[in-house]
Protein backbone atom coordinates (compact mmCIF):
# COMPACT_ATOMS: atom_id res chain seq x y z
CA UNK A 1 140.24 120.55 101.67
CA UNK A 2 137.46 118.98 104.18
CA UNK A 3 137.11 115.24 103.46
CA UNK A 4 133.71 115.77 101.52
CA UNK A 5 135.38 117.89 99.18
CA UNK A 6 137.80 115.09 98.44
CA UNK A 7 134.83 112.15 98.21
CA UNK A 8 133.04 114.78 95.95
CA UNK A 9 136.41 114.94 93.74
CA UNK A 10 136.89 111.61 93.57
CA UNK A 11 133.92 110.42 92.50
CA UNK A 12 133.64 113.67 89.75
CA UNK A 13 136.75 111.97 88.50
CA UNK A 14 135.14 108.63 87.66
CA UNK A 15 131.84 110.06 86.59
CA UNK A 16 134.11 112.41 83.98
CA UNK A 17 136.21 109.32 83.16
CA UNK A 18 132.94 106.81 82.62
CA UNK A 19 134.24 104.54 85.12
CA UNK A 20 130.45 105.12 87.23
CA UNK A 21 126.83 106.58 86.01
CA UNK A 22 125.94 109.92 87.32
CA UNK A 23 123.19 107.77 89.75
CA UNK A 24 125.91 105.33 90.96
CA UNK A 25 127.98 108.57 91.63
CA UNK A 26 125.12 109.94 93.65
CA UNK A 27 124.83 106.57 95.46
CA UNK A 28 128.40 106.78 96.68
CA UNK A 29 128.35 110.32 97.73
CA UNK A 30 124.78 109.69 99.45
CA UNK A 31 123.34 112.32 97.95
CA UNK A 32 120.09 112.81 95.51
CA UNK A 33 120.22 112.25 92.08
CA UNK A 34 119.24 115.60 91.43
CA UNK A 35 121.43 117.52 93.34
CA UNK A 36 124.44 115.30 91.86
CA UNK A 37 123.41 116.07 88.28
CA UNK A 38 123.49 119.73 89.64
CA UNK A 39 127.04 119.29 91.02
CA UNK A 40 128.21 117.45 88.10
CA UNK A 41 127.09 120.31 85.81
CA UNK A 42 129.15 123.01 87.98
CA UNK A 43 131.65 121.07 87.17
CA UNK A 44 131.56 120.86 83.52
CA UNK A 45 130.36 117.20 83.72
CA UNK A 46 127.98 116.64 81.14
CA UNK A 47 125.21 115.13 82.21
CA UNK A 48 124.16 114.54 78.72
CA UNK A 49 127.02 112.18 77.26
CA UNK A 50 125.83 108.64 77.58
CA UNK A 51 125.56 105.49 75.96
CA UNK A 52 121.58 103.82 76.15
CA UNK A 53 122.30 101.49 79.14
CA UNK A 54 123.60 104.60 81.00
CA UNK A 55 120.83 106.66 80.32
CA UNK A 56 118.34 103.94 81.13
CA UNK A 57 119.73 103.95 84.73
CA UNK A 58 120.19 107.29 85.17
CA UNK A 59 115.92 107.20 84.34
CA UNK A 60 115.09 104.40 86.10
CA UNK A 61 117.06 106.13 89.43
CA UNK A 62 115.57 109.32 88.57
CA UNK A 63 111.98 107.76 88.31
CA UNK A 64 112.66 106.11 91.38
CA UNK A 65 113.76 109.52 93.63
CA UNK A 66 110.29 111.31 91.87
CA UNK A 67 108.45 108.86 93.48
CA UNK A 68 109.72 109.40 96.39
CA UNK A 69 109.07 112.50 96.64
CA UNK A 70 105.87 112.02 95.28
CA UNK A 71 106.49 113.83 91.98
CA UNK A 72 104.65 112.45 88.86
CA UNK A 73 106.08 112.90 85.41
C-alpha cells in the first residue's frame, strides 16, 4: 500500500471516529474539500452526521474553497 493510501486511511479513521471535521481531514491530506467529501463518501463516511459547530466549519471551509474558485452560491 503506497504511503498516500496509508495517510488517506488514517485520516478516514479519525474523520469516521469524530476525532477531526471532514475540512480538517482535507487540510491534512492537502487536498480540496470537495474531493475529500467525495472520498469520504466512497468510503461510507457520512458526510452528513454532524453536530452544529462541525457543520459550521465544514461551511465556512466550503465557502472559503468556492471563492476560490470563483464559484458563487
Amino acid at each position: 500500500m503506497s504511503s498516500k493510501k496509508i495517510a488517506e486511511s488514517k485520516v478516514l479513521d479519525m474523520v469516521r471516529n469524530k476525532e477531526v471535521t471532514l475540512s480538517k481531514g482535507a487540510e491534512l491530506l492537502e487536498m480540496p474539500l470537495k474531493d475529500f467529501l467525495e472520498l469520504a463518501s466512497d468510503n461510507r463516511i457520512s458526510i452528513l452526521d454532524y453536530e452544529d459547530d462541525e457543520v459550521e466549519q465544514n461551511l465556512l471551509a466550503l465557502r472559503k474553497t468556492f471563492s476560490k474558485t470563483g464559484i458563487s452560491k
